[in-house]
ModelCIF file with pLDDT and N, C-alpha, C, O atoms, coordinates in Angstrom:
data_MODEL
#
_entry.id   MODEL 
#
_entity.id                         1 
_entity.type                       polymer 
_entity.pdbx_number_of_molecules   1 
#
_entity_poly.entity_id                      1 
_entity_poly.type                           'polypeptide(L)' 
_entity_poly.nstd_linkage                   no 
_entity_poly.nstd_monomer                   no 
_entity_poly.pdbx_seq_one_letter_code       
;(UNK)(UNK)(UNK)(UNK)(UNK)(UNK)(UNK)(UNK)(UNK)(UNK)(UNK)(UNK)(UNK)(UNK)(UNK)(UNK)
(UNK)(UNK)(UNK)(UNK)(UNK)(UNK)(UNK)(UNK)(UNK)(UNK)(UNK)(UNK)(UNK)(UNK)(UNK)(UNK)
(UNK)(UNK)(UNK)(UNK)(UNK)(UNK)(UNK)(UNK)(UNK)(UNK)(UNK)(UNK)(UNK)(UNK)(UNK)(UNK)
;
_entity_poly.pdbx_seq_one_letter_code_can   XXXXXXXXXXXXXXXXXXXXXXXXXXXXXXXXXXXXXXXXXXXXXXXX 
_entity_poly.pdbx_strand_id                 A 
#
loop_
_entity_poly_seq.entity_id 
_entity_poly_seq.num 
_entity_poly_seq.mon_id 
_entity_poly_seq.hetero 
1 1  UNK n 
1 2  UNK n 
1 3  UNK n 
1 4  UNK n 
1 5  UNK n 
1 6  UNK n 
1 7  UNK n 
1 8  UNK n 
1 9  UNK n 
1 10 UNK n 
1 11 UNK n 
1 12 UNK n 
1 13 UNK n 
1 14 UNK n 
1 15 UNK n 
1 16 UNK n 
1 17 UNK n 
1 18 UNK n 
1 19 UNK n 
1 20 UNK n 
1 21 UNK n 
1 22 UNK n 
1 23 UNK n 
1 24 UNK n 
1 25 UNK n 
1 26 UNK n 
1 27 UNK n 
1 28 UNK n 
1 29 UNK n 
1 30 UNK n 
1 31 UNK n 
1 32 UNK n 
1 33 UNK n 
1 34 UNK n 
1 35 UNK n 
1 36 UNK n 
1 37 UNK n 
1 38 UNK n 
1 39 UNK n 
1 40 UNK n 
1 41 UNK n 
1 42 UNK n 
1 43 UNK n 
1 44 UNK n 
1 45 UNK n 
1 46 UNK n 
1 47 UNK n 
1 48 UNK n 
#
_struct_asym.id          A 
_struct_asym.entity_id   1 
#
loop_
_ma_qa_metric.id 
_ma_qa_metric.mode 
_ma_qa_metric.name 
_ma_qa_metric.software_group_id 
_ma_qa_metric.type 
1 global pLDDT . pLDDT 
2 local  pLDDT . pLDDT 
#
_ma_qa_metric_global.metric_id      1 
_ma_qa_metric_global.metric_value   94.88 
_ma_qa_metric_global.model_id       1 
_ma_qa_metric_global.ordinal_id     1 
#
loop_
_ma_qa_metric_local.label_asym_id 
_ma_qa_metric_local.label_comp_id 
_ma_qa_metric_local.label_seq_id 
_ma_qa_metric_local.metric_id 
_ma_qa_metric_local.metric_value 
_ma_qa_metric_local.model_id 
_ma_qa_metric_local.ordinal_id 
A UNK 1  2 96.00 1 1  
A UNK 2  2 94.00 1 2  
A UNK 3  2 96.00 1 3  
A UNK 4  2 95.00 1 4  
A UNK 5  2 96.00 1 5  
A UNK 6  2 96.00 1 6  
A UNK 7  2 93.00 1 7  
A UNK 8  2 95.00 1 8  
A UNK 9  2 96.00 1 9  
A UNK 10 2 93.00 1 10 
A UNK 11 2 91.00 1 11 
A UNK 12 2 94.00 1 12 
A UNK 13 2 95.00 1 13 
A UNK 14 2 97.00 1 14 
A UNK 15 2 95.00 1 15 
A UNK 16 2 96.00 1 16 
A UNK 17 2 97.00 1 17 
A UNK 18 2 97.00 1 18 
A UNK 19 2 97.00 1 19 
A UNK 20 2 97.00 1 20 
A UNK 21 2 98.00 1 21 
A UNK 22 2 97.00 1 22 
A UNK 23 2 96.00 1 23 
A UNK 24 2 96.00 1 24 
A UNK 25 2 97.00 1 25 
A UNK 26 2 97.00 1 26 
A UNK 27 2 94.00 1 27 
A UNK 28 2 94.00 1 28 
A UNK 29 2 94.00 1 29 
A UNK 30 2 95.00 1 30 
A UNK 31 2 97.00 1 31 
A UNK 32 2 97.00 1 32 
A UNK 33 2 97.00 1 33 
A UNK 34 2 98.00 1 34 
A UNK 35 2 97.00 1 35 
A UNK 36 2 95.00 1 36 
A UNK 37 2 94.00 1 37 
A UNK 38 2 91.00 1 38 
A UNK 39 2 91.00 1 39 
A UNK 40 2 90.00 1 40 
A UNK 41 2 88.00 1 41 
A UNK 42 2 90.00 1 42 
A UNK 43 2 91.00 1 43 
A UNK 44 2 94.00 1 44 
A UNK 45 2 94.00 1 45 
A UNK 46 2 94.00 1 46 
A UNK 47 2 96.00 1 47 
A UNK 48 2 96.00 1 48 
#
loop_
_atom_site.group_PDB 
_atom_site.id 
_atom_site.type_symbol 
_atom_site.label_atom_id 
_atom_site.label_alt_id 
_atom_site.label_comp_id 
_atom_site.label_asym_id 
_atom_site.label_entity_id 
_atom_site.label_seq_id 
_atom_site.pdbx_PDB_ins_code 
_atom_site.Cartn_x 
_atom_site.Cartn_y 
_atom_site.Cartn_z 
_atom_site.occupancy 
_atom_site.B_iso_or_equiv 
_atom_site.pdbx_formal_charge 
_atom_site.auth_seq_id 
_atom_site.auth_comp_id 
_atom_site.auth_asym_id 
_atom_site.auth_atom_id 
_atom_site.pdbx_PDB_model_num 
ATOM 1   N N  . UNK A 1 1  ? 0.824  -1.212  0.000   1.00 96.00 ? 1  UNK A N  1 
ATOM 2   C CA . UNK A 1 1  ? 0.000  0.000   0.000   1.00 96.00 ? 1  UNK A CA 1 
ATOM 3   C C  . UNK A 1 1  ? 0.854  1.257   0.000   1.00 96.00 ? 1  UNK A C  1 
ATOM 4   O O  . UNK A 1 1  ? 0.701  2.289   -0.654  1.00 96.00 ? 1  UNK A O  1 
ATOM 5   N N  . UNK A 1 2  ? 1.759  0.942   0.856   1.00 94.00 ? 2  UNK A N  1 
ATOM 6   C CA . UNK A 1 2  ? 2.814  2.363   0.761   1.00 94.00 ? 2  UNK A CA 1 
ATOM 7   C C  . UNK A 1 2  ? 4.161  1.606   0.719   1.00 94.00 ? 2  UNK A C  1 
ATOM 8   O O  . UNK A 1 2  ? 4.527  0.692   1.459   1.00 94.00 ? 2  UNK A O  1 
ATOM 9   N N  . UNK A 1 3  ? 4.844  2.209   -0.350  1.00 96.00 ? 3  UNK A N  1 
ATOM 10  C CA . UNK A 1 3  ? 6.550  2.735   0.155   1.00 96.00 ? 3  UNK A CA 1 
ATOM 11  C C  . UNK A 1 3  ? 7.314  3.816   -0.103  1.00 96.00 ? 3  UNK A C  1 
ATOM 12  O O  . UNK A 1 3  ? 7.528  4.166   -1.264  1.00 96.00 ? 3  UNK A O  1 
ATOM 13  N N  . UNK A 1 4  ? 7.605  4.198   0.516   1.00 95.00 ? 4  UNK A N  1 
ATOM 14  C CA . UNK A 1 4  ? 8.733  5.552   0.946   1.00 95.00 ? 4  UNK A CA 1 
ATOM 15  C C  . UNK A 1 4  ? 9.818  5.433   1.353   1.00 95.00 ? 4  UNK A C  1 
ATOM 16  O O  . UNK A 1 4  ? 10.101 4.739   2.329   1.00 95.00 ? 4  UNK A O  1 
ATOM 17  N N  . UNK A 1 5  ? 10.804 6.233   0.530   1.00 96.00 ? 5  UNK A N  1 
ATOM 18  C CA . UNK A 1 5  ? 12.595 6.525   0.937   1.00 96.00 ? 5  UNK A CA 1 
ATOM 19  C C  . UNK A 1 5  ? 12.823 7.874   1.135   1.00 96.00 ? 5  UNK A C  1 
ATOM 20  O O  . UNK A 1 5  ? 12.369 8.605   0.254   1.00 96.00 ? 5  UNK A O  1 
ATOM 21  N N  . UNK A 1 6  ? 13.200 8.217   1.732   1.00 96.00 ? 6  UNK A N  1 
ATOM 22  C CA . UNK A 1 6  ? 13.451 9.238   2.538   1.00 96.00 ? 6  UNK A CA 1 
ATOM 23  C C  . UNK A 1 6  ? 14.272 10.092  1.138   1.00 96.00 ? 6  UNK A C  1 
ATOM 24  O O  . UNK A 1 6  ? 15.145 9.350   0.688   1.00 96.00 ? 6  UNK A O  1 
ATOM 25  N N  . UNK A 1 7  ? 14.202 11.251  0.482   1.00 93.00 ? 7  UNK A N  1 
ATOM 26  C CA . UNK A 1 7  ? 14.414 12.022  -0.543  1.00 93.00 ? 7  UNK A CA 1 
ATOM 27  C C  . UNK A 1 7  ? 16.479 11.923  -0.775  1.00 93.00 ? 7  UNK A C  1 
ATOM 28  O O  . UNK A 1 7  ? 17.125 11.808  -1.817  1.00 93.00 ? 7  UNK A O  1 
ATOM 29  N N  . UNK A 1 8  ? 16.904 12.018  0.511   1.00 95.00 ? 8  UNK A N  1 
ATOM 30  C CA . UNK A 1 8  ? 18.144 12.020  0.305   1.00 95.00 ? 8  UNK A CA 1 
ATOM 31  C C  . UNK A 1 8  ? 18.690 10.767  0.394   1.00 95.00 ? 8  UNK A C  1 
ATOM 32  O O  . UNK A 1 8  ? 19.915 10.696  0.496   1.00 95.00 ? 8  UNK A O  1 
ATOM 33  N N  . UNK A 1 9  ? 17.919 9.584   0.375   1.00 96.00 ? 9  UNK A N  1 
ATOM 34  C CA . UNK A 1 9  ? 18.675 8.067   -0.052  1.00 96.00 ? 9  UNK A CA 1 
ATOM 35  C C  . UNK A 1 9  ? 17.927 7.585   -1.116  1.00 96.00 ? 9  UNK A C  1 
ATOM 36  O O  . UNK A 1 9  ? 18.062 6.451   -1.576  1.00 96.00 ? 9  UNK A O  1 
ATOM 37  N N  . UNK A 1 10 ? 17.059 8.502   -1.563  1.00 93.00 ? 10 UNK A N  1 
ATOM 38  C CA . UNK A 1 10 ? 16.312 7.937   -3.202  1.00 93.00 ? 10 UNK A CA 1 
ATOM 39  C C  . UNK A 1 10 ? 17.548 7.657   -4.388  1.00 93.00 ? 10 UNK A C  1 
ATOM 40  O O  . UNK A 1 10 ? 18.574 8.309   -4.585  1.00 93.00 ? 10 UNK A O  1 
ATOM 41  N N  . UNK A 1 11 ? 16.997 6.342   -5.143  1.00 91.00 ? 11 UNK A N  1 
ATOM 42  C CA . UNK A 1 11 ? 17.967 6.221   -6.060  1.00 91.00 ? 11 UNK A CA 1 
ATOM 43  C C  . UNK A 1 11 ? 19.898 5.549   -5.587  1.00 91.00 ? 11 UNK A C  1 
ATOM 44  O O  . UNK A 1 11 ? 21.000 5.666   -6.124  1.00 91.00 ? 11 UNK A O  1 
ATOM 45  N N  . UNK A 1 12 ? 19.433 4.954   -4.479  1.00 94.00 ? 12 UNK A N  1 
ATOM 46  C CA . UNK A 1 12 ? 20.552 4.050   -4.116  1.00 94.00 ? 12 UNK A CA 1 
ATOM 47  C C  . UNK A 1 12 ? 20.249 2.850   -3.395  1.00 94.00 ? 12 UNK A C  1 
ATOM 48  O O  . UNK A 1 12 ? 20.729 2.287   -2.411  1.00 94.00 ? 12 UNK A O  1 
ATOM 49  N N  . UNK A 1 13 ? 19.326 2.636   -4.166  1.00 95.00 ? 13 UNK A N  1 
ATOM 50  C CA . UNK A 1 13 ? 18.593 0.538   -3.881  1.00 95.00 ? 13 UNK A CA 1 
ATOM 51  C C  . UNK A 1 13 ? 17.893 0.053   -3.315  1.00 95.00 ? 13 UNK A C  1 
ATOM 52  O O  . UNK A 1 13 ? 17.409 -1.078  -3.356  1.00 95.00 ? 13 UNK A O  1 
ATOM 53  N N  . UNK A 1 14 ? 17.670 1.460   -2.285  1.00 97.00 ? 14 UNK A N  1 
ATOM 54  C CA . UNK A 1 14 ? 17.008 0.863   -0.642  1.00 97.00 ? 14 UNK A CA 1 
ATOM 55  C C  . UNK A 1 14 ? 15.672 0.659   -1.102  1.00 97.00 ? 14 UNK A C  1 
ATOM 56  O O  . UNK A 1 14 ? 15.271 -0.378  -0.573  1.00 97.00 ? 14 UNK A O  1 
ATOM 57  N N  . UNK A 1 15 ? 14.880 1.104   -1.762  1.00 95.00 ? 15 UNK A N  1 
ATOM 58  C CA . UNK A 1 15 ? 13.538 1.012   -2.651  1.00 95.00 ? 15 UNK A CA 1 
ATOM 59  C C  . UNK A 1 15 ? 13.325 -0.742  -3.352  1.00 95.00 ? 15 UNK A C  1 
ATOM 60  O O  . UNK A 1 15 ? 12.315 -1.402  -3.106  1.00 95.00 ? 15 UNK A O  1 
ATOM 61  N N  . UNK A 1 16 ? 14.132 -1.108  -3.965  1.00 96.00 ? 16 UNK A N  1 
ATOM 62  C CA . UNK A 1 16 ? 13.941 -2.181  -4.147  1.00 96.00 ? 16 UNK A CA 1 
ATOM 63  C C  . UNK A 1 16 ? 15.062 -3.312  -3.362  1.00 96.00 ? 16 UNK A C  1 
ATOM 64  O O  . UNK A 1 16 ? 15.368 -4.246  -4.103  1.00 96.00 ? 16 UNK A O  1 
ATOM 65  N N  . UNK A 1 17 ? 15.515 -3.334  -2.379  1.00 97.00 ? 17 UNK A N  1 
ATOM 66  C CA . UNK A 1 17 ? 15.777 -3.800  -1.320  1.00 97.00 ? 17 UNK A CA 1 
ATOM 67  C C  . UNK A 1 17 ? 14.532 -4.607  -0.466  1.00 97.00 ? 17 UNK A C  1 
ATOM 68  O O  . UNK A 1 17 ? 14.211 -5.778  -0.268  1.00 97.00 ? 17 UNK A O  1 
ATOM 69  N N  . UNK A 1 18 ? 13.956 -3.040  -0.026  1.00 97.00 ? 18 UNK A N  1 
ATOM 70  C CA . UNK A 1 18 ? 13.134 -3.607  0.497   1.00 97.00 ? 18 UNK A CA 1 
ATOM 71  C C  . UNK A 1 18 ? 11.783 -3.636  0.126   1.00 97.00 ? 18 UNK A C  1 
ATOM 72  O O  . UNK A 1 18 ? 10.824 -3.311  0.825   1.00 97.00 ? 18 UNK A O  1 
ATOM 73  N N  . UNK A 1 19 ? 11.780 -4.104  -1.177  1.00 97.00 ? 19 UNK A N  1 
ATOM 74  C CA . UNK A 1 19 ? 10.567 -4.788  -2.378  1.00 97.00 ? 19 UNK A CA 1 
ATOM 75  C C  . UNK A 1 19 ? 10.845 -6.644  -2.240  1.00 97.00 ? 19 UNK A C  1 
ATOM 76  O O  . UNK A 1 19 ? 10.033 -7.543  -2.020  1.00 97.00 ? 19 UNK A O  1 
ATOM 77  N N  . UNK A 1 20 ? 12.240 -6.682  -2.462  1.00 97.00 ? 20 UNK A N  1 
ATOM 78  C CA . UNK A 1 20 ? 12.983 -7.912  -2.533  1.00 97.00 ? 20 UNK A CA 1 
ATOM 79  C C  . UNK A 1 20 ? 12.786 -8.325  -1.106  1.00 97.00 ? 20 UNK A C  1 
ATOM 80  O O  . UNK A 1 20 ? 12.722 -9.532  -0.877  1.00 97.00 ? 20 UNK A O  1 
ATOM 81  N N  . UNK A 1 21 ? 12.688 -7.517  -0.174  1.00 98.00 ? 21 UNK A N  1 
ATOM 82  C CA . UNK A 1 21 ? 12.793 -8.282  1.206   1.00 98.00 ? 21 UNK A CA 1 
ATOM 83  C C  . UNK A 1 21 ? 11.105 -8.791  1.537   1.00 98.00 ? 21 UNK A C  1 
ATOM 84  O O  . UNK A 1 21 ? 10.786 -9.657  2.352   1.00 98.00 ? 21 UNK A O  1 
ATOM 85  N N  . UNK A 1 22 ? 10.328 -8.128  0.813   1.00 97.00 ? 22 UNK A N  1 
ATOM 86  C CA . UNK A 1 22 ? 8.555  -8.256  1.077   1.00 97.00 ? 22 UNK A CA 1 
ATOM 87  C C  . UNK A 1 22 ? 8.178  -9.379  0.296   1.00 97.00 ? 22 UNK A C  1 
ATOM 88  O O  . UNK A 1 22 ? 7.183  -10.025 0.626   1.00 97.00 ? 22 UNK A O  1 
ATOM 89  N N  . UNK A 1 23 ? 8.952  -9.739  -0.847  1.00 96.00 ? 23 UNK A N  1 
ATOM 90  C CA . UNK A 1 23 ? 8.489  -10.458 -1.757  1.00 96.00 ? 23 UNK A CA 1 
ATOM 91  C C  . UNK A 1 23 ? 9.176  -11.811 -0.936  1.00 96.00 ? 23 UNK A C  1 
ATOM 92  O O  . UNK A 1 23 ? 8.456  -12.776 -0.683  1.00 96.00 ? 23 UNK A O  1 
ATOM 93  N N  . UNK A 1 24 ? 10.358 -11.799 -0.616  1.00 96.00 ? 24 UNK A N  1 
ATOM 94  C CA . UNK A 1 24 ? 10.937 -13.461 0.291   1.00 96.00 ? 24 UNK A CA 1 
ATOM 95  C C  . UNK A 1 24 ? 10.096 -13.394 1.436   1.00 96.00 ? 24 UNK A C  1 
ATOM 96  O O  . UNK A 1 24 ? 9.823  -14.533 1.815   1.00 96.00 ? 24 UNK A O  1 
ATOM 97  N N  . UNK A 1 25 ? 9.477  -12.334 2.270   1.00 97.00 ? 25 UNK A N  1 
ATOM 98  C CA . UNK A 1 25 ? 9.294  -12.628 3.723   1.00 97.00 ? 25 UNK A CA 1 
ATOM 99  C C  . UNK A 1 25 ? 7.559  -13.077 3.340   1.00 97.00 ? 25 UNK A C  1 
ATOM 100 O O  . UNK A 1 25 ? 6.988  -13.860 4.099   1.00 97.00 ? 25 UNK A O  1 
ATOM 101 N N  . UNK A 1 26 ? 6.937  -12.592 2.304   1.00 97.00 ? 26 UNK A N  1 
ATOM 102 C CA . UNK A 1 26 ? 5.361  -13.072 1.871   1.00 97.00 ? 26 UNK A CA 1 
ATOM 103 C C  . UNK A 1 26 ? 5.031  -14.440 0.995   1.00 97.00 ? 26 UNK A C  1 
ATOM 104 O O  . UNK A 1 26 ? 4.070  -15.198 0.868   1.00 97.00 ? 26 UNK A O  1 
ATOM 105 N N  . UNK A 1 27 ? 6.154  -14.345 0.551   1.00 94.00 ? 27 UNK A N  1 
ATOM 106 C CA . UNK A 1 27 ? 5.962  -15.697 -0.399  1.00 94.00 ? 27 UNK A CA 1 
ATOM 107 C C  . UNK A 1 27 ? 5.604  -17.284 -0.467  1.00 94.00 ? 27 UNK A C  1 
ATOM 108 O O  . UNK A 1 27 ? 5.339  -17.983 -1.445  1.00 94.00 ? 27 UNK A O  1 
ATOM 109 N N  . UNK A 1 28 ? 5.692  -17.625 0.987   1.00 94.00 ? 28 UNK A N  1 
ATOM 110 C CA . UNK A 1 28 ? 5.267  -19.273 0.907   1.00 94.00 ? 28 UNK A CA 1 
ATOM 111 C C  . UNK A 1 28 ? 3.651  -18.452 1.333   1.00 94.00 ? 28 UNK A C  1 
ATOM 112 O O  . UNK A 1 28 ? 2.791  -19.173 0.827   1.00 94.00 ? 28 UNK A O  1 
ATOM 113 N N  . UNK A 1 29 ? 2.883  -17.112 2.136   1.00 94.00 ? 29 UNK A N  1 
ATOM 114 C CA . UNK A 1 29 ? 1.861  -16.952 2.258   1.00 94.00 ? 29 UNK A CA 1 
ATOM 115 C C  . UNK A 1 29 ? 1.257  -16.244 0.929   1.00 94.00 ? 29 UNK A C  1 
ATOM 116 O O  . UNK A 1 29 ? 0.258  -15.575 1.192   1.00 94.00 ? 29 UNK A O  1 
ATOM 117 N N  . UNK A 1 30 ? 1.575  -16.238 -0.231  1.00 95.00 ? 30 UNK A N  1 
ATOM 118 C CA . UNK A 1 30 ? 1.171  -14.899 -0.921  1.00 95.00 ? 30 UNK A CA 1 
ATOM 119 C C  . UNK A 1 30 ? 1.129  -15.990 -2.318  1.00 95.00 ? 30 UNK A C  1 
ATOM 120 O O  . UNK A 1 30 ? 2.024  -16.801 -2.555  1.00 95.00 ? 30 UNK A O  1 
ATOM 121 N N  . UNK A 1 31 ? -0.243 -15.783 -3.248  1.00 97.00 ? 31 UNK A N  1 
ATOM 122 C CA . UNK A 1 31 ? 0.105  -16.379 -4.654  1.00 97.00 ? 31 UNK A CA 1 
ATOM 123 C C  . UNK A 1 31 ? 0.505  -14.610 -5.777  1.00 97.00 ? 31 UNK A C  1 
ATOM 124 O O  . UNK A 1 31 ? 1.353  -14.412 -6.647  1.00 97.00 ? 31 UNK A O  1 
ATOM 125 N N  . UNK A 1 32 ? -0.442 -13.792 -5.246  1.00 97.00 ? 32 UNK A N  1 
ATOM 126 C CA . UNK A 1 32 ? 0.286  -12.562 -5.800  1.00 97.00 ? 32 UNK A CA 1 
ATOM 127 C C  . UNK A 1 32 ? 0.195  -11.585 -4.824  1.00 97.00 ? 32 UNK A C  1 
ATOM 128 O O  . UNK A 1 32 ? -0.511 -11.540 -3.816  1.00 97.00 ? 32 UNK A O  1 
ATOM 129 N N  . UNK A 1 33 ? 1.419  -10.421 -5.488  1.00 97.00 ? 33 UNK A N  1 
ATOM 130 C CA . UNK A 1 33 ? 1.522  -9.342  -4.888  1.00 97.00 ? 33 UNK A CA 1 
ATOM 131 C C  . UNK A 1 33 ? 1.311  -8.479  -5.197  1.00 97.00 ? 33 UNK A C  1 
ATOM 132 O O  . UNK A 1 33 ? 2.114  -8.260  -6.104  1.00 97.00 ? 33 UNK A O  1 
ATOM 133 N N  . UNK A 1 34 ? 0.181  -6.997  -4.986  1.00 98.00 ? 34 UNK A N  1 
ATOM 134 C CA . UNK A 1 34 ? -0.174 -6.055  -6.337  1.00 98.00 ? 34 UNK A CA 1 
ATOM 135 C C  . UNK A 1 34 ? 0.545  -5.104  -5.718  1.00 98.00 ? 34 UNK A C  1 
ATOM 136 O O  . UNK A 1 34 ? 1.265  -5.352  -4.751  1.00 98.00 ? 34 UNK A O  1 
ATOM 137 N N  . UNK A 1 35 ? 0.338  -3.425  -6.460  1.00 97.00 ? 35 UNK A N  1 
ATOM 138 C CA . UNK A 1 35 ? 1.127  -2.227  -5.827  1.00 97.00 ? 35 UNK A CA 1 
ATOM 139 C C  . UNK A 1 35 ? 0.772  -1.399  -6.719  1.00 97.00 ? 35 UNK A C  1 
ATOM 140 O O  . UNK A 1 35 ? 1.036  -1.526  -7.915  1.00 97.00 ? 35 UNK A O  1 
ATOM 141 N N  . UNK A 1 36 ? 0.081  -0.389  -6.168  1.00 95.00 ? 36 UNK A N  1 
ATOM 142 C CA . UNK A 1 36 ? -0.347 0.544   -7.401  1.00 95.00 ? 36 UNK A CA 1 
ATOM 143 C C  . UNK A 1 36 ? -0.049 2.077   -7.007  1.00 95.00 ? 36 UNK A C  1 
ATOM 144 O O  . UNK A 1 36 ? 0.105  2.660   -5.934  1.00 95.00 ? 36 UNK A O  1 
ATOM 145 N N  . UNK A 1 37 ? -0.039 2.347   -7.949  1.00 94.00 ? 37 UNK A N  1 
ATOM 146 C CA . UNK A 1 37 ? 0.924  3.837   -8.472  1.00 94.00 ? 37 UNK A CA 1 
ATOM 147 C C  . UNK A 1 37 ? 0.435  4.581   -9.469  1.00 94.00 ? 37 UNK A C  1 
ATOM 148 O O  . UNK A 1 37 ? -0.191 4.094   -10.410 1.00 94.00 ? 37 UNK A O  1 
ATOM 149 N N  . UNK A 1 38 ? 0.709  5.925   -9.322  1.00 91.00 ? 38 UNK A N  1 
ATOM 150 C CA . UNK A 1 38 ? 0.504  6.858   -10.212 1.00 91.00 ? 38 UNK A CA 1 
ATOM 151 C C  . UNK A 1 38 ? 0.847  5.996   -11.643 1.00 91.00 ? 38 UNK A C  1 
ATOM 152 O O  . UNK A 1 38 ? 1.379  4.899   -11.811 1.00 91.00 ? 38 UNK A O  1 
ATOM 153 N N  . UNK A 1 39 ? 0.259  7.071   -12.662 1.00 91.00 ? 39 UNK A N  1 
ATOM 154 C CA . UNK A 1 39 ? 0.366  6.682   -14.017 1.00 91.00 ? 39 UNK A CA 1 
ATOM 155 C C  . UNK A 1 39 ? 1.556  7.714   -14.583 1.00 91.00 ? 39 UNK A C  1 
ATOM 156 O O  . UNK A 1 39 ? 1.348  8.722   -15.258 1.00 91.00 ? 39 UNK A O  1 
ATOM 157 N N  . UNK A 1 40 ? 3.071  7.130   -14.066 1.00 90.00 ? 40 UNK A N  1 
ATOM 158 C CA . UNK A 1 40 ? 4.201  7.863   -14.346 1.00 90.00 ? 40 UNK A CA 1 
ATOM 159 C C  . UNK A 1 40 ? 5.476  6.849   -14.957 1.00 90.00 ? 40 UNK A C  1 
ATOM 160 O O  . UNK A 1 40 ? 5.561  5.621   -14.971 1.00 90.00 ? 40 UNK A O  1 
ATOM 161 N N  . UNK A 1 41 ? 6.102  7.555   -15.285 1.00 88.00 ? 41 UNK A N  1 
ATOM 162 C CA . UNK A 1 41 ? 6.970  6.684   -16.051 1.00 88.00 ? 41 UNK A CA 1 
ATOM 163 C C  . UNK A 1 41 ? 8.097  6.140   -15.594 1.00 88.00 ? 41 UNK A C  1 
ATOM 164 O O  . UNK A 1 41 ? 8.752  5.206   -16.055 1.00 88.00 ? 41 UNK A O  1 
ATOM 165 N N  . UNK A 1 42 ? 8.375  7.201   -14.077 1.00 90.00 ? 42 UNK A N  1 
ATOM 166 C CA . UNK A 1 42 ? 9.674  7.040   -12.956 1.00 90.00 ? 42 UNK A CA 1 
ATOM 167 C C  . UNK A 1 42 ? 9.000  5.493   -12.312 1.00 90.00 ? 42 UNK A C  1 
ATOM 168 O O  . UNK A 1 42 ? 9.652  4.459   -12.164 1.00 90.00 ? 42 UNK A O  1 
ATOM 169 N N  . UNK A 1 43 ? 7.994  5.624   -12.095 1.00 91.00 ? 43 UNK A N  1 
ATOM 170 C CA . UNK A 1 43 ? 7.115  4.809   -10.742 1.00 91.00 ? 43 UNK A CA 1 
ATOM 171 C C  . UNK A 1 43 ? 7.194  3.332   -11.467 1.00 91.00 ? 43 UNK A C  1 
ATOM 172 O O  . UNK A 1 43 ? 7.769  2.332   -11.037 1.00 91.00 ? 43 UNK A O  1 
ATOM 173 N N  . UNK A 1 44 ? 6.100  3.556   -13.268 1.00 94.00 ? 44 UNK A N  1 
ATOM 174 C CA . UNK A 1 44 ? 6.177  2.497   -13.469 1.00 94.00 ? 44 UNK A CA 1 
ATOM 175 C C  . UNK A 1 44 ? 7.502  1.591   -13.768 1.00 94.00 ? 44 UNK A C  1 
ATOM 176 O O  . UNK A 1 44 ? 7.544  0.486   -13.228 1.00 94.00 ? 44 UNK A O  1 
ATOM 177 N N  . UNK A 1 45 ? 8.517  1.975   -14.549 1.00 94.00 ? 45 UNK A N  1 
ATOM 178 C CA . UNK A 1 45 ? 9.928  1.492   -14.640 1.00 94.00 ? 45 UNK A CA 1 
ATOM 179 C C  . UNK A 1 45 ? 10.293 1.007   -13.328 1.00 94.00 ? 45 UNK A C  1 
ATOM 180 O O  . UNK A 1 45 ? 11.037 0.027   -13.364 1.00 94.00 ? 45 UNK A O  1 
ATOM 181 N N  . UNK A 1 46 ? 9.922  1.491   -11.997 1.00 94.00 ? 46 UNK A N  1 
ATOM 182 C CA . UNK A 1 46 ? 11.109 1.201   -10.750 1.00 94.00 ? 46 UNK A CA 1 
ATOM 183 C C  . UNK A 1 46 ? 10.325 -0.020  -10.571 1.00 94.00 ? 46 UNK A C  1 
ATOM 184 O O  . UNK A 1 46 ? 11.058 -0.998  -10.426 1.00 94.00 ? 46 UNK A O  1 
ATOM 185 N N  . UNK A 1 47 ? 8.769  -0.348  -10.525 1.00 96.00 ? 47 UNK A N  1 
ATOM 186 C CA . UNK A 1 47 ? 8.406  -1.909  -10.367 1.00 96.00 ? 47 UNK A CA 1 
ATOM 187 C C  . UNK A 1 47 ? 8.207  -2.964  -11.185 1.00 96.00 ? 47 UNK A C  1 
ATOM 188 O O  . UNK A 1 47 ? 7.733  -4.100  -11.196 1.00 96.00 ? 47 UNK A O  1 
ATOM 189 N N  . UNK A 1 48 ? 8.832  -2.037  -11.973 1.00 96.00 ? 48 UNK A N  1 
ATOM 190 C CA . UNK A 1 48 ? 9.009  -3.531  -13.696 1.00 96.00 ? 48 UNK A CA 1 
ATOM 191 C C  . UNK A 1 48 ? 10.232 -3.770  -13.224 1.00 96.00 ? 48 UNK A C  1 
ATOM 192 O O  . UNK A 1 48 ? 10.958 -4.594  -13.781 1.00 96.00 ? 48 UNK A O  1 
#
């Protein structure tokens, strides 16, 4: 539902860090995972 990085560590991994850490810690409970976002081109690229 939400994620947020703090403006001055945007763009050094921690964003999909801890995407990668939600996706191992949900996964034997989870068949999918959704996440929705503006209709932007920064947003959509960072979860493809």
């Amino acid at each position: 539902k939400s994620i947020a990085v703090y403006p001055a560590f945007q763009r050094q991994g921690y964003g999909k860090r801890l995407i990668d850490y939600l996706c191992a810690y949900y996964r034997d409970r989870c068949s999918v995972m959704f996440v929705g976002t503006g209709d932007t081109a920064s947003a959509l690229s960072f979860y493809e």
